[in-house]
Every structure is written in structure tokens, then in C-alpha cells.
PDB file of N, CA and C in Angstrom:
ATOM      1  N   UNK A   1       8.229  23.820 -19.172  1.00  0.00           N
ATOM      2  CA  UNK A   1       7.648  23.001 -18.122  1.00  0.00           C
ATOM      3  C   UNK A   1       8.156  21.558 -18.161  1.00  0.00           C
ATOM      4  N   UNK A   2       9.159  21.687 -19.250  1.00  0.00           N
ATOM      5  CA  UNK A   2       9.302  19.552 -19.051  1.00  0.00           C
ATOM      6  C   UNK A   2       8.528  18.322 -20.045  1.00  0.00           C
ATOM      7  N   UNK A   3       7.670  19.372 -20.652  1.00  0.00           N
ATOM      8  CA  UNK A   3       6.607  18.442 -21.067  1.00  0.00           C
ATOM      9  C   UNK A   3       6.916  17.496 -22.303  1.00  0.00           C
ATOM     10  N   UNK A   4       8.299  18.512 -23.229  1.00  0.00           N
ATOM     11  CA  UNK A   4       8.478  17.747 -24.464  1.00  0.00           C
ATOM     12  C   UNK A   4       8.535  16.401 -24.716  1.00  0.00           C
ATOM     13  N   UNK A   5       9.014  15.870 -24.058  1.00  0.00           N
ATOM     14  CA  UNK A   5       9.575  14.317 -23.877  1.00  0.00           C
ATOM     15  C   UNK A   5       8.306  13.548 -23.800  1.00  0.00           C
ATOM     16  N   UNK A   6       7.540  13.749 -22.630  1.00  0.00           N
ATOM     17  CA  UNK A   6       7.139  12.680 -22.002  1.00  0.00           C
ATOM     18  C   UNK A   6       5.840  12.212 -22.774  1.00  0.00           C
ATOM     19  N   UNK A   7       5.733  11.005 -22.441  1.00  0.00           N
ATOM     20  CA  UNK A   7       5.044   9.581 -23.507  1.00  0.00           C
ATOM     21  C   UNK A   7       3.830   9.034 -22.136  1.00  0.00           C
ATOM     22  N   UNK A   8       2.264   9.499 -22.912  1.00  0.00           N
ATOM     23  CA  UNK A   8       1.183   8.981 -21.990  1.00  0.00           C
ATOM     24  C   UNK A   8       0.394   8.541 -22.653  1.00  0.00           C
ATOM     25  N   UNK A   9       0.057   7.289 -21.772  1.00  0.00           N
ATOM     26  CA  UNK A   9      -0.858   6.317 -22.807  1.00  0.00           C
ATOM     27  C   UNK A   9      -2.251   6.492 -21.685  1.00  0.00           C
ATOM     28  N   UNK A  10      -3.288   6.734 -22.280  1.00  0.00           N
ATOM     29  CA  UNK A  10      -4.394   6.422 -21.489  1.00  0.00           C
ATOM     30  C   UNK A  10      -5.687   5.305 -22.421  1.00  0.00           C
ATOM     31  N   UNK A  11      -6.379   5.016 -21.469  1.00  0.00           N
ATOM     32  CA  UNK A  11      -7.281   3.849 -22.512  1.00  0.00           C
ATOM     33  C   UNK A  11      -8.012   3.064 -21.150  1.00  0.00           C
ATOM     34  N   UNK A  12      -9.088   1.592 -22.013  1.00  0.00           N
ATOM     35  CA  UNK A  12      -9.406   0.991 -20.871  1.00  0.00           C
ATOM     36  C   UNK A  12      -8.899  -0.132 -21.086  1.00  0.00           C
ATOM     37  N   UNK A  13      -8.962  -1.068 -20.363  1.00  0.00           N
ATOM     38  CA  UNK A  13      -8.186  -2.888 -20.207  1.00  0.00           C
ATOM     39  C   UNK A  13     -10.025  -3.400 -19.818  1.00  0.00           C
ATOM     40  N   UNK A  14     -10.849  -4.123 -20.867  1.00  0.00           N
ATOM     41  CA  UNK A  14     -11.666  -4.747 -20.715  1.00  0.00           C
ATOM     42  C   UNK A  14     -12.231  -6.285 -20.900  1.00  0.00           C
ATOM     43  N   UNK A  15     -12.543  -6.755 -19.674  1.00  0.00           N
ATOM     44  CA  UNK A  15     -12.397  -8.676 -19.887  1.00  0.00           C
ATOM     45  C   UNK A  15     -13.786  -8.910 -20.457  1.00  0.00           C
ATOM     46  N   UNK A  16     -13.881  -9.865 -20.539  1.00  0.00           N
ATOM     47  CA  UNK A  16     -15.097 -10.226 -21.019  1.00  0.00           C
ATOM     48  C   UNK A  16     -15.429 -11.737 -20.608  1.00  0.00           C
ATOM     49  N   UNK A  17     -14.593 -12.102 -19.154  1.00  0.00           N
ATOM     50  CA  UNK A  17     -15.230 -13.055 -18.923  1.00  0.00           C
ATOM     51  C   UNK A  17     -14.704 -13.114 -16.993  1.00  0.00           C
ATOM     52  N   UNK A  18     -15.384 -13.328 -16.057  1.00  0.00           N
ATOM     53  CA  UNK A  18     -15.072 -13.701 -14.915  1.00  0.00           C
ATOM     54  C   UNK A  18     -13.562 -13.711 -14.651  1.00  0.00           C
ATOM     55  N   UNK A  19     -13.251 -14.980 -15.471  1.00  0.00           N
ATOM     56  CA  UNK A  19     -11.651 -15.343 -14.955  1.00  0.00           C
ATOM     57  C   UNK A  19     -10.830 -14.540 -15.460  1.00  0.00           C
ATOM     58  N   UNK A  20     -10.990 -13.874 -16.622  1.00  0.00           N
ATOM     59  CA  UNK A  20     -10.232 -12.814 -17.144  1.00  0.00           C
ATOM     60  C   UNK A  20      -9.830 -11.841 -15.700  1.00  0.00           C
ATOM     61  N   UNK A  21     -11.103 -11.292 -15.557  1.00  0.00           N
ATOM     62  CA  UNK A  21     -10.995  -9.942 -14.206  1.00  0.00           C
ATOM     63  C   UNK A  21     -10.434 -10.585 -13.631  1.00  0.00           C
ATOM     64  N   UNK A  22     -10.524 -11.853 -12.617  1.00  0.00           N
ATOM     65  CA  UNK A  22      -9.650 -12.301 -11.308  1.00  0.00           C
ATOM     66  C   UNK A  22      -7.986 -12.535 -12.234  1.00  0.00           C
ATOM     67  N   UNK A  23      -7.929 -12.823 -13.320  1.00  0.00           N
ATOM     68  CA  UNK A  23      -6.448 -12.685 -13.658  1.00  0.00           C
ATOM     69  C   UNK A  23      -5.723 -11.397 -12.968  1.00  0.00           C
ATOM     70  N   UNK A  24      -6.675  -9.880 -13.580  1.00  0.00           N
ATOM     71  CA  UNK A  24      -6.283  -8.977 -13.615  1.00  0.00           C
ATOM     72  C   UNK A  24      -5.963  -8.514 -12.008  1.00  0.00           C
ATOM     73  N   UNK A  25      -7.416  -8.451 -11.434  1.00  0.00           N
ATOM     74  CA  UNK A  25      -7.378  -8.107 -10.023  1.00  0.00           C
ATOM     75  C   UNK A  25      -5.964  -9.418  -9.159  1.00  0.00           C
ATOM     76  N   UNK A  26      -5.791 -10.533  -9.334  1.00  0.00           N
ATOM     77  CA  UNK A  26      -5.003 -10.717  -8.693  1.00  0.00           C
ATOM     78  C   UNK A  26      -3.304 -10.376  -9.487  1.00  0.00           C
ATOM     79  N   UNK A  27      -2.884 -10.480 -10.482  1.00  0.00           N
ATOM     80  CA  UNK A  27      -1.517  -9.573 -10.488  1.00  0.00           C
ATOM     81  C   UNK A  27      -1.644  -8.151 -10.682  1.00  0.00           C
ATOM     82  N   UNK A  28      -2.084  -7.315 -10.728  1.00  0.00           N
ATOM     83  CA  UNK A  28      -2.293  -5.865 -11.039  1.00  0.00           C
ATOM     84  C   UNK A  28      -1.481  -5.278 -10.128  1.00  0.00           C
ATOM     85  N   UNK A  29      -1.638  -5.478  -8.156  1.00  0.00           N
ATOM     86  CA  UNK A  29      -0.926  -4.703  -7.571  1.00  0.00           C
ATOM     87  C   UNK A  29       0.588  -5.292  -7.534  1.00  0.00           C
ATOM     88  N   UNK A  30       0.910  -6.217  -7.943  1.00  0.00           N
ATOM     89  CA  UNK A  30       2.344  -6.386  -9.094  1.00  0.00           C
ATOM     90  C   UNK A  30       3.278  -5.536  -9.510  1.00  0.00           C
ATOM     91  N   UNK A  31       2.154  -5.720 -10.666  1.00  0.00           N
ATOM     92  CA  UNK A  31       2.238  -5.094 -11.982  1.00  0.00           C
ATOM     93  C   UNK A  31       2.550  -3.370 -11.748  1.00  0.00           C
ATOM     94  N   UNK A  32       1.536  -3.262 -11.063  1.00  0.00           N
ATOM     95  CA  UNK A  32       1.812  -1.292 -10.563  1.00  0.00           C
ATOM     96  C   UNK A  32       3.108  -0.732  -9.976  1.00  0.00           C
ATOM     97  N   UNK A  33       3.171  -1.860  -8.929  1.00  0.00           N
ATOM     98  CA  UNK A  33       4.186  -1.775  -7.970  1.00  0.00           C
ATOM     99  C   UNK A  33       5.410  -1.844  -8.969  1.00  0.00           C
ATOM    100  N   UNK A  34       5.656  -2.515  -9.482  1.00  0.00           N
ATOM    101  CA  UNK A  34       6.975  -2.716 -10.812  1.00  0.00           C
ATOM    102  C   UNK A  34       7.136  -1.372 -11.429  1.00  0.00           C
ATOM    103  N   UNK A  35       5.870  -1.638 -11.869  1.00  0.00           N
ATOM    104  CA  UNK A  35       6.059  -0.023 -12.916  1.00  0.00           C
ATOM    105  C   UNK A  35       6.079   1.010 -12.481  1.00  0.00           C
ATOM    106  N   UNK A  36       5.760   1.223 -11.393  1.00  0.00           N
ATOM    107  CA  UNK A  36       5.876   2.705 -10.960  1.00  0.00           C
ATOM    108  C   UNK A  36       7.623   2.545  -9.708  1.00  0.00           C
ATOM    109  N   UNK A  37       8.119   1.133  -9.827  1.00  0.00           N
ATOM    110  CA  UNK A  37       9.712   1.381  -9.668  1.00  0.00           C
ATOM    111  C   UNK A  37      10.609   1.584 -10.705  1.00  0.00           C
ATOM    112  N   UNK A  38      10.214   1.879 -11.806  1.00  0.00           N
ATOM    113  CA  UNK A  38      11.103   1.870 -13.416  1.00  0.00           C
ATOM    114  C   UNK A  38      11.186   3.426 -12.971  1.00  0.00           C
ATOM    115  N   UNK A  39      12.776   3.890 -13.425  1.00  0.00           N
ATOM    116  CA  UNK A  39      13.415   4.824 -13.549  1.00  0.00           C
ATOM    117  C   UNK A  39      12.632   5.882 -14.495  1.00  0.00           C
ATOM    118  N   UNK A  40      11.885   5.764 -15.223  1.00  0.00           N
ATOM    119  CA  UNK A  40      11.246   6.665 -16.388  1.00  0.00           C
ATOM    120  C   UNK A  40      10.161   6.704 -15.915  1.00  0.00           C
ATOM    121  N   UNK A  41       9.479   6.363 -14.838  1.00  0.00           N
ATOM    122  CA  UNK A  41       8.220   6.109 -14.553  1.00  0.00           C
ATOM    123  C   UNK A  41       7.480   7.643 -13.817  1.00  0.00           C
ATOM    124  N   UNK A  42       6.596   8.311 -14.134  1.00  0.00           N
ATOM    125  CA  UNK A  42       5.943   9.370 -13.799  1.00  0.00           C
ATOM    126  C   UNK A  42       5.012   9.174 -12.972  1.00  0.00           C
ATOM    127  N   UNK A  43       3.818   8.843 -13.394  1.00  0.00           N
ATOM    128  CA  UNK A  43       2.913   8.434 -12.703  1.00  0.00           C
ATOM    129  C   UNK A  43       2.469   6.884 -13.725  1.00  0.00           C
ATOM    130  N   UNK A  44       1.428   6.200 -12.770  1.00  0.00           N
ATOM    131  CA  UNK A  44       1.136   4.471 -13.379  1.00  0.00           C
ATOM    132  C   UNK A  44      -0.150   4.331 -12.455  1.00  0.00           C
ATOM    133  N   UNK A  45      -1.062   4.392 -13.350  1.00  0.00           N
ATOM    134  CA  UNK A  45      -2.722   4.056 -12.246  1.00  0.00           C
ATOM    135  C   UNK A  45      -3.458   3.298 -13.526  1.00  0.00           C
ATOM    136  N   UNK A  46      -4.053   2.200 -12.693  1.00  0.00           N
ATOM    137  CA  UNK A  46      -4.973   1.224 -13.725  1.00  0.00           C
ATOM    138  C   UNK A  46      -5.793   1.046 -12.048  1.00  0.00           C
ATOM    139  N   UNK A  47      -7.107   1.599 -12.591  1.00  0.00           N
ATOM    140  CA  UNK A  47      -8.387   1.664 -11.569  1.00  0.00           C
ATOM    141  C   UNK A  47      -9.831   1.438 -12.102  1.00  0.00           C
ATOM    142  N   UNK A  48     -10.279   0.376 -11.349  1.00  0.00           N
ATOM    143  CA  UNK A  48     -11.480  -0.194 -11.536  1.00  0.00           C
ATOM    144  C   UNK A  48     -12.252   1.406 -12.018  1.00  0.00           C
ATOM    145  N   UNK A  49     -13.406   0.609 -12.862  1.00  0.00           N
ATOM    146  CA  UNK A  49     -14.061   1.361 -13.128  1.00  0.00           C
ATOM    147  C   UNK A  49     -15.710   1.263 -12.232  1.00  0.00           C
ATOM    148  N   UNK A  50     -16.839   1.653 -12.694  1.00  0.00           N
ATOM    149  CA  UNK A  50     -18.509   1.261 -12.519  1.00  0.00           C
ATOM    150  C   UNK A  50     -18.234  -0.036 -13.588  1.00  0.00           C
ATOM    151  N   UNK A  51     -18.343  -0.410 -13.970  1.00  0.00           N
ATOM    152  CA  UNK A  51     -17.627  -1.652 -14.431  1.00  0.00           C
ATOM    153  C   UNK A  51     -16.858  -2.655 -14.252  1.00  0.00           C
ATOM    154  N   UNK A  52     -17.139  -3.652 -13.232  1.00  0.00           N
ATOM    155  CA  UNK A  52     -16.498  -4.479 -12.779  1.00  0.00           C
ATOM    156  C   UNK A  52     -15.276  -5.131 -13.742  1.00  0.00           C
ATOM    157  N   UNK A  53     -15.833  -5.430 -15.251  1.00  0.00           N
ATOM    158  CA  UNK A  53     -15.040  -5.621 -15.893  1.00  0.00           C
ATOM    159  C   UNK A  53     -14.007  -4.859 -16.603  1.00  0.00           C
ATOM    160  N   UNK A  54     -13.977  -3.656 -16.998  1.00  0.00           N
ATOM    161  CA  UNK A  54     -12.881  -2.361 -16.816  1.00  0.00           C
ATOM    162  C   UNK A  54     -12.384  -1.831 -16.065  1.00  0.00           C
ATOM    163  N   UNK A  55     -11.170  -1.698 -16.574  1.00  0.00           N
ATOM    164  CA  UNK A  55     -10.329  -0.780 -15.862  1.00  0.00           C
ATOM    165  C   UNK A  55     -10.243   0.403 -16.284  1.00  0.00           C
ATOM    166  N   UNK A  56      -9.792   1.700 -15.805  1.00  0.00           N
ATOM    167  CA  UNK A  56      -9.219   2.781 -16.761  1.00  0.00           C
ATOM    168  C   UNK A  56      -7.399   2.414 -16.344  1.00  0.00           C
ATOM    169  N   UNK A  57      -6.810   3.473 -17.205  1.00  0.00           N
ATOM    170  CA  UNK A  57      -4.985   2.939 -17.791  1.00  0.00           C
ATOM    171  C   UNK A  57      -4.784   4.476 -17.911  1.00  0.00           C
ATOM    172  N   UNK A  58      -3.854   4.855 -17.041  1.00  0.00           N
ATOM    173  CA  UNK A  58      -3.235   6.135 -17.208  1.00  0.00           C
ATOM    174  C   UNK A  58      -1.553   5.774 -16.733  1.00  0.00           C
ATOM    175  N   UNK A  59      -1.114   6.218 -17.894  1.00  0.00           N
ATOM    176  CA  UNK A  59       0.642   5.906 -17.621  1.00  0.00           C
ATOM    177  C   UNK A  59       1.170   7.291 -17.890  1.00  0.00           C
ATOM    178  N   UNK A  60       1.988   7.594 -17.347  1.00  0.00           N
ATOM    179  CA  UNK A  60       3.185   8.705 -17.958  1.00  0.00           C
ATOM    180  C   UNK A  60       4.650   8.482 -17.886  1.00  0.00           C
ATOM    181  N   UNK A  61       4.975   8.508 -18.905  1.00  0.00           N
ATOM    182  CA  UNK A  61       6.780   8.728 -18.719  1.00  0.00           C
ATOM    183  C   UNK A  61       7.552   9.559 -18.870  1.00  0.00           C
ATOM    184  N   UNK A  62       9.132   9.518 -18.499  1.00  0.00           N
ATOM    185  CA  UNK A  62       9.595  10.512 -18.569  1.00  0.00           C
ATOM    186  C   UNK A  62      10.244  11.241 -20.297  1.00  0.00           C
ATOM    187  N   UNK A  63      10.031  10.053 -20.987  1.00  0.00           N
ATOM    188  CA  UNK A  63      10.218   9.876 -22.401  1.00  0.00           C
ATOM    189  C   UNK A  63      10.094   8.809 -23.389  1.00  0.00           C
ATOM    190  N   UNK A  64      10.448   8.576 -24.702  1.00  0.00           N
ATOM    191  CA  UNK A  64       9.907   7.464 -25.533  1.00  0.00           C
ATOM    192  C   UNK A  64      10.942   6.236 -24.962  1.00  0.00           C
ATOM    193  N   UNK A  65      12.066   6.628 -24.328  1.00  0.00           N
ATOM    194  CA  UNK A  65      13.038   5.417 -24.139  1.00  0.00           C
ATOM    195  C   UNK A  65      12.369   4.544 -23.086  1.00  0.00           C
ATOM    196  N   UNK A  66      11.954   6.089 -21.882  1.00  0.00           N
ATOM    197  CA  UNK A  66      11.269   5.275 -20.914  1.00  0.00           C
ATOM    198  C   UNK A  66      10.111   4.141 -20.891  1.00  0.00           C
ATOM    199  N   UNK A  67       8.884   4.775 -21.774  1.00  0.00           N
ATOM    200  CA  UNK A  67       8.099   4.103 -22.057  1.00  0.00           C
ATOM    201  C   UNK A  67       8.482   2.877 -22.763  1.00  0.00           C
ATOM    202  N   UNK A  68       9.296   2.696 -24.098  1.00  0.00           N
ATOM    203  CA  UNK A  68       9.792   1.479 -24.521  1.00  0.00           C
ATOM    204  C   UNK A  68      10.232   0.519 -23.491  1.00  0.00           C
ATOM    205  N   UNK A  69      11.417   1.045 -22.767  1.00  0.00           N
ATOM    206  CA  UNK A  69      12.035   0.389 -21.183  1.00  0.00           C
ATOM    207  C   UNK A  69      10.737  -0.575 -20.787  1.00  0.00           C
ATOM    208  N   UNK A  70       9.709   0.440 -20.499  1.00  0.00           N
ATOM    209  CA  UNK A  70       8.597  -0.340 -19.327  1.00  0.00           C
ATOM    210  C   UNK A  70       7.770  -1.839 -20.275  1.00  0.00           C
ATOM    211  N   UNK A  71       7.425  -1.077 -22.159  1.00  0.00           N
ATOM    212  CA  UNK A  71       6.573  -1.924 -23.011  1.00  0.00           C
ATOM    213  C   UNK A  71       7.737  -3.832 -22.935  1.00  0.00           C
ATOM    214  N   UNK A  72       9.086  -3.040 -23.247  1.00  0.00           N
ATOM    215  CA  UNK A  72       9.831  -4.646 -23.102  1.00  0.00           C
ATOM    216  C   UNK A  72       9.737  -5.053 -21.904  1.00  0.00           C
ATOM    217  N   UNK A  73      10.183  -4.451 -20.417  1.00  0.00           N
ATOM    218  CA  UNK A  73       9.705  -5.018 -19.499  1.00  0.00           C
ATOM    219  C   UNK A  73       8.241  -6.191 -18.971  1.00  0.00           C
ATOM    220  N   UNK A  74       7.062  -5.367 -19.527  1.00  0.00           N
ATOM    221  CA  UNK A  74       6.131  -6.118 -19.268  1.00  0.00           C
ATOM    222  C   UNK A  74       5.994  -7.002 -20.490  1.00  0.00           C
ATOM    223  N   UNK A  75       6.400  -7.084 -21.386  1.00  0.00           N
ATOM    224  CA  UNK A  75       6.325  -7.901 -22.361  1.00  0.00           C
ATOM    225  C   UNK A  75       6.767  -9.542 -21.971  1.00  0.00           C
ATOM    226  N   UNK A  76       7.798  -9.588 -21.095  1.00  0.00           N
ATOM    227  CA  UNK A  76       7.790 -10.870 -20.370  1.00  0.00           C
ATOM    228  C   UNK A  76       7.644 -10.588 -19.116  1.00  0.00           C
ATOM    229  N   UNK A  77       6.810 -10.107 -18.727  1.00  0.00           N
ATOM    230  CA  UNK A  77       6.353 -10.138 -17.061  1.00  0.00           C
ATOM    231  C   UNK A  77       4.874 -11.107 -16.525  1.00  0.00           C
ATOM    232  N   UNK A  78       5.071 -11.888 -15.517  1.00  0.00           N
ATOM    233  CA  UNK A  78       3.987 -12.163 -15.300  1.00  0.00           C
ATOM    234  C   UNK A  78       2.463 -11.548 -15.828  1.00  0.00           C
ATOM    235  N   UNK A  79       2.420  -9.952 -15.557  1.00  0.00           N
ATOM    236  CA  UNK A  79       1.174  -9.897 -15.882  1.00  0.00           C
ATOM    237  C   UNK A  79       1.033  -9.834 -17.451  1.00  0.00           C
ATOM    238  N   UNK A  80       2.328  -9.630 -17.906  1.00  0.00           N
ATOM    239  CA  UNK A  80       1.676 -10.049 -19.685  1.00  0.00           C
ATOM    240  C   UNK A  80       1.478 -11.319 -19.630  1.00  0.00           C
ATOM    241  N   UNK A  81       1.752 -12.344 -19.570  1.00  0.00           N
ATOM    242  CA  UNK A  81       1.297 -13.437 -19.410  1.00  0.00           C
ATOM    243  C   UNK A  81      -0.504 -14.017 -18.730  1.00  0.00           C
ATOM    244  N   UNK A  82      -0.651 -13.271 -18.150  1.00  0.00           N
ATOM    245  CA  UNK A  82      -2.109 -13.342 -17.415  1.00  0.00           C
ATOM    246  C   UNK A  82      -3.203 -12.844 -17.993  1.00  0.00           C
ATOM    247  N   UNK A  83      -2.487 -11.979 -18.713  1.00  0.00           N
ATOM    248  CA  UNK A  83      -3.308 -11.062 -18.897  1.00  0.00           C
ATOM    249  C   UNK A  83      -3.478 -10.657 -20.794  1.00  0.00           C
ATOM    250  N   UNK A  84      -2.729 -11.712 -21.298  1.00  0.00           N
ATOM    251  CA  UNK A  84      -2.330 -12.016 -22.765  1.00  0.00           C
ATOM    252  C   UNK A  84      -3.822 -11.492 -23.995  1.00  0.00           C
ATOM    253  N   UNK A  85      -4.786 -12.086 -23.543  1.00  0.00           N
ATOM    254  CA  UNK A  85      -6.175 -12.173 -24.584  1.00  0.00           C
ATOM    255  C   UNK A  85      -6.907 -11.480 -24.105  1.00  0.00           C
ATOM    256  N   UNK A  86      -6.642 -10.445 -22.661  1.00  0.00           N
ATOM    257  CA  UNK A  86      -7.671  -9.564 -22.754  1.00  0.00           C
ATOM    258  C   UNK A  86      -7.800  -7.938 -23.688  1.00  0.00           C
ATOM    259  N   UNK A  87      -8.796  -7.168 -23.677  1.00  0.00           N
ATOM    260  CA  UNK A  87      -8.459  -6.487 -24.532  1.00  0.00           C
ATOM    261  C   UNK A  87      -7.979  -5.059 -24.618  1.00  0.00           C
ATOM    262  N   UNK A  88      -7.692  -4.492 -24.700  1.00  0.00           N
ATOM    263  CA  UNK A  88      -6.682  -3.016 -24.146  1.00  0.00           C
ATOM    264  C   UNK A  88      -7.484  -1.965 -25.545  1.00  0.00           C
ATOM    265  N   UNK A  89      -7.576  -0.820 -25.274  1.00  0.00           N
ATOM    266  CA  UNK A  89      -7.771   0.298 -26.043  1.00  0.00           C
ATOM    267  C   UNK A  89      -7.256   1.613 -25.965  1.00  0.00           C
ATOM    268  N   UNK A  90      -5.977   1.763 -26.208  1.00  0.00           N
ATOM    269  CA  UNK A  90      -4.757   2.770 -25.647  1.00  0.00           C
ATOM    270  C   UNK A  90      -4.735   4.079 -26.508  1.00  0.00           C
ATOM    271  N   UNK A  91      -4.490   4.949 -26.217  1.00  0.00           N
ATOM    272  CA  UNK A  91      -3.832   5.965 -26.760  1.00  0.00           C
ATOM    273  C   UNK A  91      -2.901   6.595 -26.236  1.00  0.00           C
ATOM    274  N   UNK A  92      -1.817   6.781 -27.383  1.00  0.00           N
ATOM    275  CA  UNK A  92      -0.662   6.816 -26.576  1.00  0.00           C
ATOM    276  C   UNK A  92       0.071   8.574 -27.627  1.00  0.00           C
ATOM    277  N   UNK A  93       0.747   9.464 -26.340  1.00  0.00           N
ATOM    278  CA  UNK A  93       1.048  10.423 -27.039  1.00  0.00           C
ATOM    279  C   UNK A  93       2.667  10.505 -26.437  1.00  0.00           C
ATOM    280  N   UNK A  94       3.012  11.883 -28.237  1.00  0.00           N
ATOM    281  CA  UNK A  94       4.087  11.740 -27.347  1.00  0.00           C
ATOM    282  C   UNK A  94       5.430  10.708 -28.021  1.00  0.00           C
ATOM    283  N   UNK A  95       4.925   9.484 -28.708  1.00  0.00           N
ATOM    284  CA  UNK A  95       5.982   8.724 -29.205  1.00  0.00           C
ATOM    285  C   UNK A  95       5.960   9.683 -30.593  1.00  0.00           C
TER     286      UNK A  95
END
């Protein structure tokens, strides 16, 4: 089926303060839009939760190169920058 390769991280992205969330909510559709144009890119959804302040984080790639590709990418991208001190809880399979 394809499946060997591919690298999925799921988890939540949670702020803990007002300006945190408006960081998020204003670069996020960015951020999506980018990542789901990367060549390795499968699927890429980060969606509010009942929790104004969470998100849920579902990524898939097409492999560990891909996923690395996207981690250096956002590593200097605007939304790492915005989004630097909030807090992430990932699990990631697959690497």
C-alpha cells in the first residue's frame, strides 16, 4: 500500500495566553498553505479545537527526507518565529 516510508506527526499546539492564539490564528493559513506546497507533503491540517486555545496537528509525509525538508523549512519561517514559546505535544511515527 505505500505505507513504509511515510512520517506522521499528530499532537496539539496549546497557548496559554490571548496573544499567543492571535499569533497562531493570524499566520497559520500561511503556514498550511506552504506546507501542504512541499513536494513530500501528504496531507497538513492544524484545526481549532472546543478549545479556543488548541489546536489539533495532523501531518503526513511522503518520507523521513520529506518530513526533515518541511522541519528545516519551518524552522526559519515566519510562523516559527510567531509562534516560538508556544507549546506543541507531537508524536511522530515512522522516523
Amino acid at each position: 500500500m505505500g505505507m513504509s516510508g511515510e512520517v506522521t506527526l499528530t499532537g496539539t499546539l496549546t497557548c496559554t495566553c490571548e496573544e499567543d492564539a492571535i499569533q497562531v490564528r493570524a499566520s497559520l493559513p500561511e503556514h498550511i498553505a506552504l506546507t501542504r506546497a512541499e513536494a513530500g507533503c501528504i496531507s497538513f491540517d492544524v484545526l481549532s479545537t472546543d478549545d479556543p486555545m488548541v489546536w489539533s496537528v495532523s501531518e503526513r509525509f511522503v518520507d523521513a527526507a520529506a518530513f526533515e525538508e518541511h522541519q528545516a523549512r519551518t524552522a526559519g519561517s515566519d510562523w516559527s518565529a510567531r509562534t516560538k514559546g508556544i507549546a506543541r505535544a507531537y508524536k511522530i511515527e515512522g522516523m
